[in-house]
PDB file of N, CA and C in Angstrom:
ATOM      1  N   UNK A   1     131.823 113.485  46.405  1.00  0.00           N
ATOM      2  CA  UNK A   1     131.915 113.047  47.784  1.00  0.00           C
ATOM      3  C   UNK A   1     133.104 112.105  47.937  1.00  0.00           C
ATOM      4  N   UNK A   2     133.428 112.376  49.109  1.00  0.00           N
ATOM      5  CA  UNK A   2     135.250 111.512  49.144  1.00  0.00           C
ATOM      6  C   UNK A   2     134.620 109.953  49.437  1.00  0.00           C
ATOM      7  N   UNK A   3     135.514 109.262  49.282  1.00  0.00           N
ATOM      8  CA  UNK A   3     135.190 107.788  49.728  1.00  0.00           C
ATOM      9  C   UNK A   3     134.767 107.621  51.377  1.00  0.00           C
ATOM     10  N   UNK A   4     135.709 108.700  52.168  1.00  0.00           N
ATOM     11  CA  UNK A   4     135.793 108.378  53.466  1.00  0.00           C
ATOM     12  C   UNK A   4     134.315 108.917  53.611  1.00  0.00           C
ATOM     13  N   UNK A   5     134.247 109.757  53.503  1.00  0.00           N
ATOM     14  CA  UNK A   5     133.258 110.512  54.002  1.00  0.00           C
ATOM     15  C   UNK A   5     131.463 109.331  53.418  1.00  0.00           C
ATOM     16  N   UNK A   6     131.512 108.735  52.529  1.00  0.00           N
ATOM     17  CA  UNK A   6     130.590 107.460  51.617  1.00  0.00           C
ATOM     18  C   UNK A   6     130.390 106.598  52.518  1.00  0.00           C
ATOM     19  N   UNK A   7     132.006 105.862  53.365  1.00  0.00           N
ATOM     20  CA  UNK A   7     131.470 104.968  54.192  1.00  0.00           C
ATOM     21  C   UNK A   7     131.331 105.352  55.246  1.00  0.00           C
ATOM     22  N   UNK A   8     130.897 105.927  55.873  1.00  0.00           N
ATOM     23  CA  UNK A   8     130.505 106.728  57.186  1.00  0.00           C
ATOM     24  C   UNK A   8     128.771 106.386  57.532  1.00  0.00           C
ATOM     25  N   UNK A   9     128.157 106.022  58.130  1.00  0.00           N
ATOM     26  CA  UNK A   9     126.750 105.969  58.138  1.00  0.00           C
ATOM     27  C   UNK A   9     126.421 107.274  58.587  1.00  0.00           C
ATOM     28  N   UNK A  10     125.558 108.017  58.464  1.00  0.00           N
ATOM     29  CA  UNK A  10     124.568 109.209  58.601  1.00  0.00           C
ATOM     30  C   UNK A  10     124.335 109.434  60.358  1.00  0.00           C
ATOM     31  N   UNK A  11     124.451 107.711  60.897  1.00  0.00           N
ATOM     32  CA  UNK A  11     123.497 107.770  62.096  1.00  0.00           C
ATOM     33  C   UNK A  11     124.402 108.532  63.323  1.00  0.00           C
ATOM     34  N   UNK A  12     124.279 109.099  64.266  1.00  0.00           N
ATOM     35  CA  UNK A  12     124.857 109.772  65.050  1.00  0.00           C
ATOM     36  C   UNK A  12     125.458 108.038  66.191  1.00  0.00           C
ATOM     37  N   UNK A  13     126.482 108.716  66.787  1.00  0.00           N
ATOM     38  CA  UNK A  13     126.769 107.574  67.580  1.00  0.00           C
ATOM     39  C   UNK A  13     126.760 108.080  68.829  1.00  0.00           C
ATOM     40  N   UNK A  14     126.291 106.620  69.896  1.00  0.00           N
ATOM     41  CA  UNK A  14     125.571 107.037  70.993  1.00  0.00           C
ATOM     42  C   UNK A  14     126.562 107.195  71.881  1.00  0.00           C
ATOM     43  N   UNK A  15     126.346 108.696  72.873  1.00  0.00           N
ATOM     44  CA  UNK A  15     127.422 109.212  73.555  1.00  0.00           C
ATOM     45  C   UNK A  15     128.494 108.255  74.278  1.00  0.00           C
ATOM     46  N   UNK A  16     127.639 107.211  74.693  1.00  0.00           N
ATOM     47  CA  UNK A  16     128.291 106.306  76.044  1.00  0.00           C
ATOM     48  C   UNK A  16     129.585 105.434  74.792  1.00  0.00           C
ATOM     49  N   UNK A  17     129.321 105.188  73.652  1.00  0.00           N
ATOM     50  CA  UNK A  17     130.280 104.911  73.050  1.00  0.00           C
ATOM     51  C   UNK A  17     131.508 105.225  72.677  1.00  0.00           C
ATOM     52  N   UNK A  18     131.163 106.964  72.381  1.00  0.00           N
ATOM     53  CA  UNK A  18     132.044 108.198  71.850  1.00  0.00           C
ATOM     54  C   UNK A  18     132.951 108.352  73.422  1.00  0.00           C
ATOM     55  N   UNK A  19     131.949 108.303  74.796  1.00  0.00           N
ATOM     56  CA  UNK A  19     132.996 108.595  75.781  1.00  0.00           C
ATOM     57  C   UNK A  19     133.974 106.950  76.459  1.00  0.00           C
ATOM     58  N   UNK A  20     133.272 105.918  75.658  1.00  0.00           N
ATOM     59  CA  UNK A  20     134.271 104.914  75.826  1.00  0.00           C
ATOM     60  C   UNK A  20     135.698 104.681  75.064  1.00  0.00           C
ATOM     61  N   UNK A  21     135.392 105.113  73.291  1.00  0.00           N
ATOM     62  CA  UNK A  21     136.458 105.105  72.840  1.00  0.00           C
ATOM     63  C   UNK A  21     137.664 106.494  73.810  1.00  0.00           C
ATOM     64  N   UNK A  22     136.717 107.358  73.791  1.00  0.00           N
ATOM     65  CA  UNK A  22     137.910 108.081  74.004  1.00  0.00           C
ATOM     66  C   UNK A  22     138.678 108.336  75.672  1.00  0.00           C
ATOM     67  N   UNK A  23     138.094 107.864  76.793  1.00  0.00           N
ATOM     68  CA  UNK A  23     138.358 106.923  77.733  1.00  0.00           C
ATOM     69  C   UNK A  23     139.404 105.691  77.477  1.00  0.00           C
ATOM     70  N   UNK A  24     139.763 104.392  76.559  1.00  0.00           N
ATOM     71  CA  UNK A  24     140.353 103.602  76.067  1.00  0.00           C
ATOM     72  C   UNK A  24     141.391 103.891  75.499  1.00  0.00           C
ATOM     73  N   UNK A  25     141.633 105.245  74.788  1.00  0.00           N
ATOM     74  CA  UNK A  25     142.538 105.667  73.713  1.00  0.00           C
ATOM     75  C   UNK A  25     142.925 106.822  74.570  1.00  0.00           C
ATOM     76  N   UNK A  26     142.922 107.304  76.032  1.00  0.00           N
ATOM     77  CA  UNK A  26     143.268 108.262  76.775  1.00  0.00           C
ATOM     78  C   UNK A  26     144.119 107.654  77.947  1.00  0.00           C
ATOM     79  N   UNK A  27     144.846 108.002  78.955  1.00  0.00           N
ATOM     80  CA  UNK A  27     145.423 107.395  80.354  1.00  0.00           C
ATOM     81  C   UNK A  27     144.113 108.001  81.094  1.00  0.00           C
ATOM     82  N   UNK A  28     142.937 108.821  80.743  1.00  0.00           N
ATOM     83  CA  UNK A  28     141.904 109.085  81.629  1.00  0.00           C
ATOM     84  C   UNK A  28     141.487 107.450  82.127  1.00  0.00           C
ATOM     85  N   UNK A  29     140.878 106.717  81.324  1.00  0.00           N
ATOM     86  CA  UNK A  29     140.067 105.236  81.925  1.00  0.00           C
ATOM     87  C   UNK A  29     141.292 104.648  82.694  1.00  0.00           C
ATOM     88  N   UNK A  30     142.463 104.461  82.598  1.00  0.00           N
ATOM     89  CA  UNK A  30     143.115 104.011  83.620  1.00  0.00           C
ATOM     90  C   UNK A  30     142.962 105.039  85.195  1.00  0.00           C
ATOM     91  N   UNK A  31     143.367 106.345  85.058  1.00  0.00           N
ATOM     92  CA  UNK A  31     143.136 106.755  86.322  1.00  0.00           C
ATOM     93  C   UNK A  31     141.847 106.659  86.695  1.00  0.00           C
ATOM     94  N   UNK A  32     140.467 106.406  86.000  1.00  0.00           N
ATOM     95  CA  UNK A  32     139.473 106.010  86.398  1.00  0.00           C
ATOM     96  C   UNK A  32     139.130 104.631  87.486  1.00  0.00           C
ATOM     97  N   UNK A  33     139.863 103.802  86.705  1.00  0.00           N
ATOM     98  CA  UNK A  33     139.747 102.408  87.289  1.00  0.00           C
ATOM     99  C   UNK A  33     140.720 102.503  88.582  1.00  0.00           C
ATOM    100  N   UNK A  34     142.124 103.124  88.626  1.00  0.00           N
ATOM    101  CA  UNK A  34     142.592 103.288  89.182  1.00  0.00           C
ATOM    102  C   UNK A  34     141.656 104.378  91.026  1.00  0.00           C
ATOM    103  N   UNK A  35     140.980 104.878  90.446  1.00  0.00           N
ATOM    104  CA  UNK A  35     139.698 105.922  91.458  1.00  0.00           C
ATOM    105  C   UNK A  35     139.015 105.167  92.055  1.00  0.00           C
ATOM    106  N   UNK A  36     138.516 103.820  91.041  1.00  0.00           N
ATOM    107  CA  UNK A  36     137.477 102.952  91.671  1.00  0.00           C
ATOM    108  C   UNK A  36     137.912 102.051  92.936  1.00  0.00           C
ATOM    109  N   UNK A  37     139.138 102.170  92.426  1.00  0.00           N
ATOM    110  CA  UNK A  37     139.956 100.935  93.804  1.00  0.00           C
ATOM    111  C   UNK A  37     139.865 101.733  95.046  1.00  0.00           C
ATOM    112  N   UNK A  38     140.224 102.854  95.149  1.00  0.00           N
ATOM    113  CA  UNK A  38     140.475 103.774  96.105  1.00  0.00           C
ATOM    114  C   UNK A  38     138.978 104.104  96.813  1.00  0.00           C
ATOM    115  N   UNK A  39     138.000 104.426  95.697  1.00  0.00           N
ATOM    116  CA  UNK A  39     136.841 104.279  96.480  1.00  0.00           C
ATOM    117  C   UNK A  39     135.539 103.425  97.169  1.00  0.00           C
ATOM    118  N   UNK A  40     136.503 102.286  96.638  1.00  0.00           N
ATOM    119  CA  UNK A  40     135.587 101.147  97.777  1.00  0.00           C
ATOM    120  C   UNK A  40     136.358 100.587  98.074  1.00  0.00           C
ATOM    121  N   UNK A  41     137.375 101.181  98.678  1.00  0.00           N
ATOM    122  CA  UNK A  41     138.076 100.468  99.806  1.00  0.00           C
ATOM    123  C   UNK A  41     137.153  99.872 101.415  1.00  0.00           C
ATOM    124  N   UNK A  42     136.148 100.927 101.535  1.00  0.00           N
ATOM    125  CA  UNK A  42     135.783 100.246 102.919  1.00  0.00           C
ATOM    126  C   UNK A  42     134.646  99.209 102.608  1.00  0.00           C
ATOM    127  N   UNK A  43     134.215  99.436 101.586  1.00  0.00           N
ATOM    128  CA  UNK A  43     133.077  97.895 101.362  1.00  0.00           C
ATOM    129  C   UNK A  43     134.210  96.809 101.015  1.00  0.00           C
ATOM    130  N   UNK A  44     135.772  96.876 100.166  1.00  0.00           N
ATOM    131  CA  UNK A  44     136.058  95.503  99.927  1.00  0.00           C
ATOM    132  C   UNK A  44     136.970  95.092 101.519  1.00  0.00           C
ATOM    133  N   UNK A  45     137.306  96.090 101.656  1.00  0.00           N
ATOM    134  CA  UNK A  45     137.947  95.507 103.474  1.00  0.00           C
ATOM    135  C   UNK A  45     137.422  95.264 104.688  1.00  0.00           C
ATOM    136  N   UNK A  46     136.579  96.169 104.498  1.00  0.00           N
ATOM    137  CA  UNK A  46     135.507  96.085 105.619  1.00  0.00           C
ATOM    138  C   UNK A  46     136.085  96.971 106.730  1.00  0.00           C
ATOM    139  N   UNK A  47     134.861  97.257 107.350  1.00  0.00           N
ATOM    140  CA  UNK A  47     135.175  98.742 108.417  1.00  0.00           C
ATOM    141  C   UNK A  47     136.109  98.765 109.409  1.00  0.00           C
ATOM    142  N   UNK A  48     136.252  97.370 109.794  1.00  0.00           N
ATOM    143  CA  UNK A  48     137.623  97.438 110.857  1.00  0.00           C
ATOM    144  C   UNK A  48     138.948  97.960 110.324  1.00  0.00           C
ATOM    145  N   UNK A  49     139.375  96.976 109.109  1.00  0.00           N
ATOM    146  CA  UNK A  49     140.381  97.702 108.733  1.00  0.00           C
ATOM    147  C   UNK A  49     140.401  99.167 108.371  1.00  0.00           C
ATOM    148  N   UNK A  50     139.327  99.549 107.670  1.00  0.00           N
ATOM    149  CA  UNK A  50     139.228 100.971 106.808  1.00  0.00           C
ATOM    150  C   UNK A  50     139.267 101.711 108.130  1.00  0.00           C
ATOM    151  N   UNK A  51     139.051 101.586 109.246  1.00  0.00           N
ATOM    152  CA  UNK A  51     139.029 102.641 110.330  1.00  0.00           C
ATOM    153  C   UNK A  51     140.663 102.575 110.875  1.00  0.00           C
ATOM    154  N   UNK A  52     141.484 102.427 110.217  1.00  0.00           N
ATOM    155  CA  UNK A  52     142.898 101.986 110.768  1.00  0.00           C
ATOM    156  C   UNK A  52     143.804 102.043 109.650  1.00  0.00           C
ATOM    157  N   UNK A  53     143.325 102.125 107.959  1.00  0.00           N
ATOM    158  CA  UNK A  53     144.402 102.114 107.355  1.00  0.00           C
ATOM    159  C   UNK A  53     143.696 103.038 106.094  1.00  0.00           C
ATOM    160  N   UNK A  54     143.773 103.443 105.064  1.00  0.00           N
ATOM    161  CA  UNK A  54     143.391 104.115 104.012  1.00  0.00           C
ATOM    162  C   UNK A  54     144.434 104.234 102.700  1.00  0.00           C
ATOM    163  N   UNK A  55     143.821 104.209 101.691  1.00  0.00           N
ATOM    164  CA  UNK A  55     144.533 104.079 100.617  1.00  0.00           C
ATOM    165  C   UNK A  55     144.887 105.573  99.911  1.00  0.00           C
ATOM    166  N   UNK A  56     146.042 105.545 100.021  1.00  0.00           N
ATOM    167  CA  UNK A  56     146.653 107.283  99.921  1.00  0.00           C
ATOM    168  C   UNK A  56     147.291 107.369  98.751  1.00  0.00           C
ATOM    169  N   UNK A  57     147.380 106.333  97.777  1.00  0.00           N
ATOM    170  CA  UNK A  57     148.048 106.818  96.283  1.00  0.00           C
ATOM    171  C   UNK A  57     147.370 105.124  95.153  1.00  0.00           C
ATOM    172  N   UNK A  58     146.920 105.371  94.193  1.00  0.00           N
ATOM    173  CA  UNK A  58     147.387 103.810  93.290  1.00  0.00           C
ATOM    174  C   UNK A  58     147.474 103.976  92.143  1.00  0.00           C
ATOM    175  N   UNK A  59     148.776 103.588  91.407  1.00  0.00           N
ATOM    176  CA  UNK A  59     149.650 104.202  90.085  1.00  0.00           C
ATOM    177  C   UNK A  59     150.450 103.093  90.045  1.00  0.00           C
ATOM    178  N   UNK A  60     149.706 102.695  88.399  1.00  0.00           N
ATOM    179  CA  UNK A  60     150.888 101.728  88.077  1.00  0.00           C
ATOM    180  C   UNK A  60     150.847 100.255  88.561  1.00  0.00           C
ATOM    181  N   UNK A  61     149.783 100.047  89.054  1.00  0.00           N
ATOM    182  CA  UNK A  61     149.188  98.666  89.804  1.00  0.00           C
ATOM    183  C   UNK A  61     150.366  98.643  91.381  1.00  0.00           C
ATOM    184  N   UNK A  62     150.417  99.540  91.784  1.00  0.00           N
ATOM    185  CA  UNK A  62     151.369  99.984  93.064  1.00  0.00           C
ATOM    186  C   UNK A  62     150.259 100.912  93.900  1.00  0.00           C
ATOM    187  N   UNK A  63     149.663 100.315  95.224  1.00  0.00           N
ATOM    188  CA  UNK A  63     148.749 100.587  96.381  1.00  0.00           C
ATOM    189  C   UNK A  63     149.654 100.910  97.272  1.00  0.00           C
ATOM    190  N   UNK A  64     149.130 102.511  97.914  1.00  0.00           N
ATOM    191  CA  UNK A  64     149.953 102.283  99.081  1.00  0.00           C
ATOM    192  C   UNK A  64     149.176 102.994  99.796  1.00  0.00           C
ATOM    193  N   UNK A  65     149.257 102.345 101.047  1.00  0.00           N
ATOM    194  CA  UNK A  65     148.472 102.868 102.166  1.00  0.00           C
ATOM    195  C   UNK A  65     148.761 103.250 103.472  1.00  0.00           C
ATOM    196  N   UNK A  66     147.978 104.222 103.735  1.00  0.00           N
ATOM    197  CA  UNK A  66     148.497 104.803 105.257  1.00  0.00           C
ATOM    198  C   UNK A  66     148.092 103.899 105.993  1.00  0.00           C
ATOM    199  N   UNK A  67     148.412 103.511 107.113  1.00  0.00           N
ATOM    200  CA  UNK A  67     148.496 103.422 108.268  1.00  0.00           C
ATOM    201  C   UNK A  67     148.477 104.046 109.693  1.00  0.00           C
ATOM    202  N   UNK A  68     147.670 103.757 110.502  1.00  0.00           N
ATOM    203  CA  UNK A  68     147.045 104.764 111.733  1.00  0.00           C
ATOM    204  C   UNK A  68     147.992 104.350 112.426  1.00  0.00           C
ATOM    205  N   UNK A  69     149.033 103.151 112.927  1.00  0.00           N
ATOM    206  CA  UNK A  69     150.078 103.112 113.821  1.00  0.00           C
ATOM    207  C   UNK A  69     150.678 101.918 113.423  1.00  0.00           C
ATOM    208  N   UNK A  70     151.738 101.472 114.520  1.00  0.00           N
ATOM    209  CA  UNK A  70     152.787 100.154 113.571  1.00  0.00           C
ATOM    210  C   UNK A  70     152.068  98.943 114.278  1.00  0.00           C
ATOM    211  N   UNK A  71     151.289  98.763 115.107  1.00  0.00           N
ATOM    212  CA  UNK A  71     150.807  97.587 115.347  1.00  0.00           C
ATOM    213  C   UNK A  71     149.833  97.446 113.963  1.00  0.00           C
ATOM    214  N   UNK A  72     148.965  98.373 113.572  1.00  0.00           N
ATOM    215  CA  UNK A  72     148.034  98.173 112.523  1.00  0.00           C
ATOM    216  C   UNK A  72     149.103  97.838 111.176  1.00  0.00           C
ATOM    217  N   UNK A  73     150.468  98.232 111.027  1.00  0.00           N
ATOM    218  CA  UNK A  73     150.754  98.609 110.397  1.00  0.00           C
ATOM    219  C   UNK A  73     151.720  96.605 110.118  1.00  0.00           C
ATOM    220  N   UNK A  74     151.923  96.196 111.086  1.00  0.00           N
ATOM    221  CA  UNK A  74     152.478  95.009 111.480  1.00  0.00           C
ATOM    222  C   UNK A  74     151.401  93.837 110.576  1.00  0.00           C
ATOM    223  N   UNK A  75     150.054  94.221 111.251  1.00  0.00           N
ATOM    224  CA  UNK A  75     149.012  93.328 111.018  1.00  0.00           C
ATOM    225  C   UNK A  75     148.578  93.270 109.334  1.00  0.00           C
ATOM    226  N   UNK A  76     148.956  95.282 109.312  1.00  0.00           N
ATOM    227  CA  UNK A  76     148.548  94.936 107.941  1.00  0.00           C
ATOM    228  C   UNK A  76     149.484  93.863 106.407  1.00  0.00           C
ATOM    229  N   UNK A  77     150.810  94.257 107.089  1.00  0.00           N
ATOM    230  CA  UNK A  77     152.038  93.232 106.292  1.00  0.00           C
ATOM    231  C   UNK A  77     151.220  91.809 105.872  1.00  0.00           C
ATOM    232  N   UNK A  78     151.274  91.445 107.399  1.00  0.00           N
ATOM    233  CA  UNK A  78     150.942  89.917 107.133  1.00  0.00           C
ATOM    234  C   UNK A  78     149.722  89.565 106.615  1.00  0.00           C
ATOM    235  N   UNK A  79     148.360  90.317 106.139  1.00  0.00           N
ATOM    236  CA  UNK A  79     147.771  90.452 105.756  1.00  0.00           C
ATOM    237  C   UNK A  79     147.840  90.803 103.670  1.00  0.00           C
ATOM    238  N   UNK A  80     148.546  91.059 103.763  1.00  0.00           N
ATOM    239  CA  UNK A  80     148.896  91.426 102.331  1.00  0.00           C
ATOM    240  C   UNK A  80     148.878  90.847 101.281  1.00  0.00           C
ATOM    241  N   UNK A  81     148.569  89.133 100.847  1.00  0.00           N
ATOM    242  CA  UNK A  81     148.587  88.287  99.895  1.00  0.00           C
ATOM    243  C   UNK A  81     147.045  88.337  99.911  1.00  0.00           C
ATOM    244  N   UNK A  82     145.872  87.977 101.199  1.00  0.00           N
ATOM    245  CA  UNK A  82     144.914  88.286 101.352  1.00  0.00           C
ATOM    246  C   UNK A  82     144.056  89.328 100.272  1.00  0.00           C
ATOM    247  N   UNK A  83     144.931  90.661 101.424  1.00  0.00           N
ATOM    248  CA  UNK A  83     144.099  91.730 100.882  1.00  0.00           C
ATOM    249  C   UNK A  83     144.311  92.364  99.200  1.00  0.00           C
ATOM    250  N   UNK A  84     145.707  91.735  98.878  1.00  0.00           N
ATOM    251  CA  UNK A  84     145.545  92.029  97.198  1.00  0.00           C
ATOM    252  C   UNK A  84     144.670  91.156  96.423  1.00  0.00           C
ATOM    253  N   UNK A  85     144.720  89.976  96.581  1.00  0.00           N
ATOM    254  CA  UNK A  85     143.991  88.825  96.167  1.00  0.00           C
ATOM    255  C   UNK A  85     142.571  89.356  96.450  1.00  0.00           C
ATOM    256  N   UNK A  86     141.812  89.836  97.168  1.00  0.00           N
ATOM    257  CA  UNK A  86     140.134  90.447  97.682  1.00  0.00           C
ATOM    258  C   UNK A  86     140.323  91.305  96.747  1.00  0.00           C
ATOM    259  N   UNK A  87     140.981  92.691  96.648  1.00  0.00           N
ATOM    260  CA  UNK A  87     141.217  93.685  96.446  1.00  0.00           C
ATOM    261  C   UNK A  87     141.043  93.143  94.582  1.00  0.00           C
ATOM    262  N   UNK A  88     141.925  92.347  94.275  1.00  0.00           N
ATOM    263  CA  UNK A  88     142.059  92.240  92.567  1.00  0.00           C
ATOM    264  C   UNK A  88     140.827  91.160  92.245  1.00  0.00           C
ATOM    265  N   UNK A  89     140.514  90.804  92.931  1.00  0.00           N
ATOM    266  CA  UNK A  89     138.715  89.710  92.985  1.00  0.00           C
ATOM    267  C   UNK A  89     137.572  90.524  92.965  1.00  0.00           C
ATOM    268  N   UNK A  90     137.785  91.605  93.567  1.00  0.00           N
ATOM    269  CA  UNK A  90     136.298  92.668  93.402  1.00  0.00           C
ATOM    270  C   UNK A  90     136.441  93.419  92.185  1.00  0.00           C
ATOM    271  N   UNK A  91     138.118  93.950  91.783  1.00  0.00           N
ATOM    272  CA  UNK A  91     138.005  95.382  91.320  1.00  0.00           C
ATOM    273  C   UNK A  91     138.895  94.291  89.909  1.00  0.00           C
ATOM    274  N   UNK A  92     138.691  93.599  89.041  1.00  0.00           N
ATOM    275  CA  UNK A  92     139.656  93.027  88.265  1.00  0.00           C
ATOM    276  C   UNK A  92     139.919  93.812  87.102  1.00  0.00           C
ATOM    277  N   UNK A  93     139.360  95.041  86.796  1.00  0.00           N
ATOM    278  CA  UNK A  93     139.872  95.736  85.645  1.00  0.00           C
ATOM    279  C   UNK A  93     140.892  96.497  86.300  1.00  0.00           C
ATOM    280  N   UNK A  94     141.234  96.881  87.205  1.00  0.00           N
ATOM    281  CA  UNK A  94     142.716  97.792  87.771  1.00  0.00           C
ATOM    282  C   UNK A  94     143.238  96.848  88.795  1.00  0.00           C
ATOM    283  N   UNK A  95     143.958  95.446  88.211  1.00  0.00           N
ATOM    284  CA  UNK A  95     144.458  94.779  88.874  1.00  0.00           C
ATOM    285  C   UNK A  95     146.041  95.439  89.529  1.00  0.00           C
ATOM    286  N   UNK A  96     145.969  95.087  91.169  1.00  0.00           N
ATOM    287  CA  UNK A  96     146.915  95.193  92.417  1.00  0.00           C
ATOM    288  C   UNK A  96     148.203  94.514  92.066  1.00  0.00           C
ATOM    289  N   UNK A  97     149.395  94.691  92.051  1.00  0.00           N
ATOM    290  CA  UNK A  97     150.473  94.216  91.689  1.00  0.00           C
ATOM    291  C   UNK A  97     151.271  93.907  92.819  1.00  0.00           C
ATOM    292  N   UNK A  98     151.365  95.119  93.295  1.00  0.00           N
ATOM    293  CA  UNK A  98     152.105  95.185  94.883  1.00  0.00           C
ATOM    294  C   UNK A  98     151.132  96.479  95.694  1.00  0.00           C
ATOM    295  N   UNK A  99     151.326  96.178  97.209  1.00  0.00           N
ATOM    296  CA  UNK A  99     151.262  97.386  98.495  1.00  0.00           C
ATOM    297  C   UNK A  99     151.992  97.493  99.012  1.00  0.00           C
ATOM    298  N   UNK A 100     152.066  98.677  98.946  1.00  0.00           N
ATOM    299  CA  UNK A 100     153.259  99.216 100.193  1.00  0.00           C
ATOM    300  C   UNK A 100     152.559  99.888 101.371  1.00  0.00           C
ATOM    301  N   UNK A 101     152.633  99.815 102.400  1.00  0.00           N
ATOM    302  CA  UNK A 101     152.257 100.418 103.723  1.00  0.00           C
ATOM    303  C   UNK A 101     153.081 101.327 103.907  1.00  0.00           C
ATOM    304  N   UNK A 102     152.403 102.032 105.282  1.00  0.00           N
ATOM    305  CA  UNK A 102     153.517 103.123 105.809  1.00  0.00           C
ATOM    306  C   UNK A 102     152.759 104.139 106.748  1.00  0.00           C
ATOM    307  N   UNK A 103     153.162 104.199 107.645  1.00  0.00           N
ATOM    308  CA  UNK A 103     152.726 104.914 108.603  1.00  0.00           C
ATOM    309  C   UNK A 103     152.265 106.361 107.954  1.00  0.00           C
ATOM    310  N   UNK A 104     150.847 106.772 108.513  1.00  0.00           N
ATOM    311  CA  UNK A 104     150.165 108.069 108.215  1.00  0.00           C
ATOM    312  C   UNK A 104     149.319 108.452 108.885  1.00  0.00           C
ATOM    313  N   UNK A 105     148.828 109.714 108.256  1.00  0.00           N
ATOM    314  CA  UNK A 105     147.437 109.746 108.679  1.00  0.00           C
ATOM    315  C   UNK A 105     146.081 109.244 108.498  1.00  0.00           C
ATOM    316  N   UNK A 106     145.465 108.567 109.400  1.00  0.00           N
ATOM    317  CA  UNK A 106     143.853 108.209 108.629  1.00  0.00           C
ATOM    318  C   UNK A 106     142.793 108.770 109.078  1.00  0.00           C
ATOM    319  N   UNK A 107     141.928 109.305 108.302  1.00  0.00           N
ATOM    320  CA  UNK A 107     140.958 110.464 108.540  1.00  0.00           C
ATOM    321  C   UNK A 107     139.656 108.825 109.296  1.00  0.00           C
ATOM    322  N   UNK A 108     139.557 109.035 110.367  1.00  0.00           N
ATOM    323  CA  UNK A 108     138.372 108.070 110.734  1.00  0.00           C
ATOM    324  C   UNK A 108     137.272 109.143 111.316  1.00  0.00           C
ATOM    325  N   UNK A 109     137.068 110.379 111.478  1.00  0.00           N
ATOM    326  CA  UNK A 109     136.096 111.297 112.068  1.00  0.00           C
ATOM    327  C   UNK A 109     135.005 110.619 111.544  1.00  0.00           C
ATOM    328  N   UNK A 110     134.742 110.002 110.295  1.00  0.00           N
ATOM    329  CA  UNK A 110     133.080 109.477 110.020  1.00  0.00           C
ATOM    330  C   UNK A 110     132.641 108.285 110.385  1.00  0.00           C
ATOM    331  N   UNK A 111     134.138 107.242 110.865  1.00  0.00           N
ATOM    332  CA  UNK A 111     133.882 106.040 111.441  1.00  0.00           C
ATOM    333  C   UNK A 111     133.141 106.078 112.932  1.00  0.00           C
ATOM    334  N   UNK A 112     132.478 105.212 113.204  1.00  0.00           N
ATOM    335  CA  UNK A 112     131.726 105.578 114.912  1.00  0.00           C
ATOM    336  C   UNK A 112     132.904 104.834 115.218  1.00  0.00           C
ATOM    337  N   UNK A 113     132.982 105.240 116.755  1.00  0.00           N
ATOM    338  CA  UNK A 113     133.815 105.056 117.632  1.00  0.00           C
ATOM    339  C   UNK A 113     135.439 104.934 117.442  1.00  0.00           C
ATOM    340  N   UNK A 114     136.070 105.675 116.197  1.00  0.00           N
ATOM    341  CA  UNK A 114     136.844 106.425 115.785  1.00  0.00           C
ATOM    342  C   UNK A 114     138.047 106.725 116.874  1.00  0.00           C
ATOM    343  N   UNK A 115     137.430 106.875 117.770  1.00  0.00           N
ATOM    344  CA  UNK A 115     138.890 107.659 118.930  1.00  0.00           C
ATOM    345  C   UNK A 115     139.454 106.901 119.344  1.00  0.00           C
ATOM    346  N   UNK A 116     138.641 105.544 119.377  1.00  0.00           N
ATOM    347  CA  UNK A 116     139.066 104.449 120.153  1.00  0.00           C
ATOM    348  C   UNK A 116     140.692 103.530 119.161  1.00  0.00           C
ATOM    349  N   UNK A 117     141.688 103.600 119.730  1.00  0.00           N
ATOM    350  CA  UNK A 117     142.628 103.196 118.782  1.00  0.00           C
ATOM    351  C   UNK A 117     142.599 100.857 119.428  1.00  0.00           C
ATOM    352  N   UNK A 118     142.295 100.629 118.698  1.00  0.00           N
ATOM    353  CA  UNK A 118     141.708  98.675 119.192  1.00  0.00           C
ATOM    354  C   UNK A 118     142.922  98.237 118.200  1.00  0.00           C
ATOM    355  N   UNK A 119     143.676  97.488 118.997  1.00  0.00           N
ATOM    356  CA  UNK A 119     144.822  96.251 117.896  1.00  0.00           C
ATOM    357  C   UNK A 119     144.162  95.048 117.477  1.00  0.00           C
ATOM    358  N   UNK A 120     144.764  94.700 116.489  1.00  0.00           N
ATOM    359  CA  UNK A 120     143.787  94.327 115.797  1.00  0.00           C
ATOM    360  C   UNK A 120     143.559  92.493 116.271  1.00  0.00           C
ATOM    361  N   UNK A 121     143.054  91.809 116.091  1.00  0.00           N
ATOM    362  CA  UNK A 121     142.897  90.510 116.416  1.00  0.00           C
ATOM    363  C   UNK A 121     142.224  89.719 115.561  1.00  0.00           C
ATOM    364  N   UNK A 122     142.614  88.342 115.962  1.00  0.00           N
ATOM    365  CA  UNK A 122     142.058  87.646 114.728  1.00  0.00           C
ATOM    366  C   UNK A 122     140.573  87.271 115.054  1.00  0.00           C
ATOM    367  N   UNK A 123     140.096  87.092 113.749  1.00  0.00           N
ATOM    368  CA  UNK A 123     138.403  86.749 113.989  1.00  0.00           C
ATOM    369  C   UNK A 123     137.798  86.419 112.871  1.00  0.00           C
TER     370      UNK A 123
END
């Protein structure tokens, strides 16, 4: 029997381990973490914004998001030290580096009252 094969224990190892190493030792767990940002965007912003802006790419600790028009798109600028700082406070394993904005499309059909285009105000 080889040496390697001697120190090896017998015991099987438990899946959630086997799919962490190889998650860690892959760019898969980064685009993972990278997924997670993207999909709670509307619990960490909250529904006003998410009905007005959406996150359309994040690679590389680089967010960029659409924008429903340039007043939203104005508000969202100055907003931006804020929303990375929230954004890297909820989600701290795929920390935010920079956002870039930019006018797009945002799918709001599941938001209620959706049609209604509201600028934004402080509150």
């Amino acid at each position: 029997m080889s040496s390697d094969r001697s120190s090896r224990s017998n015991r099987p190892e438990p899946i959630g381990a086997i799919l962490t190493k190889l998650l860690d030792e892959s760019h898969w767990g980064r685009h993972i973490k990278e997924l997670k940002t993207l999909s709670r965007w509307r619990e960490i912003v909250g529904s006003r914004i998410a009905k007005h802006a959406q996150p359309e790419s994040f690679k590389d600790g680089v967010l960029v998001i659409a924008v429903q028009n340039s007043i939203w798109l104005s508000h969202l600028r100055f907003l931006t030290a804020e929303l990375q700082e929230k954004l890297n406070r909820e989600i701290p394993s795929s920390p935010i580096k920079e956002i870039h904005f930019r006018l797009g499309s945002v799918d709001c059909s599941s938001s209620p009252g959706s049609s209604r285009r509201t600028p934004p105000t402080k509150g």
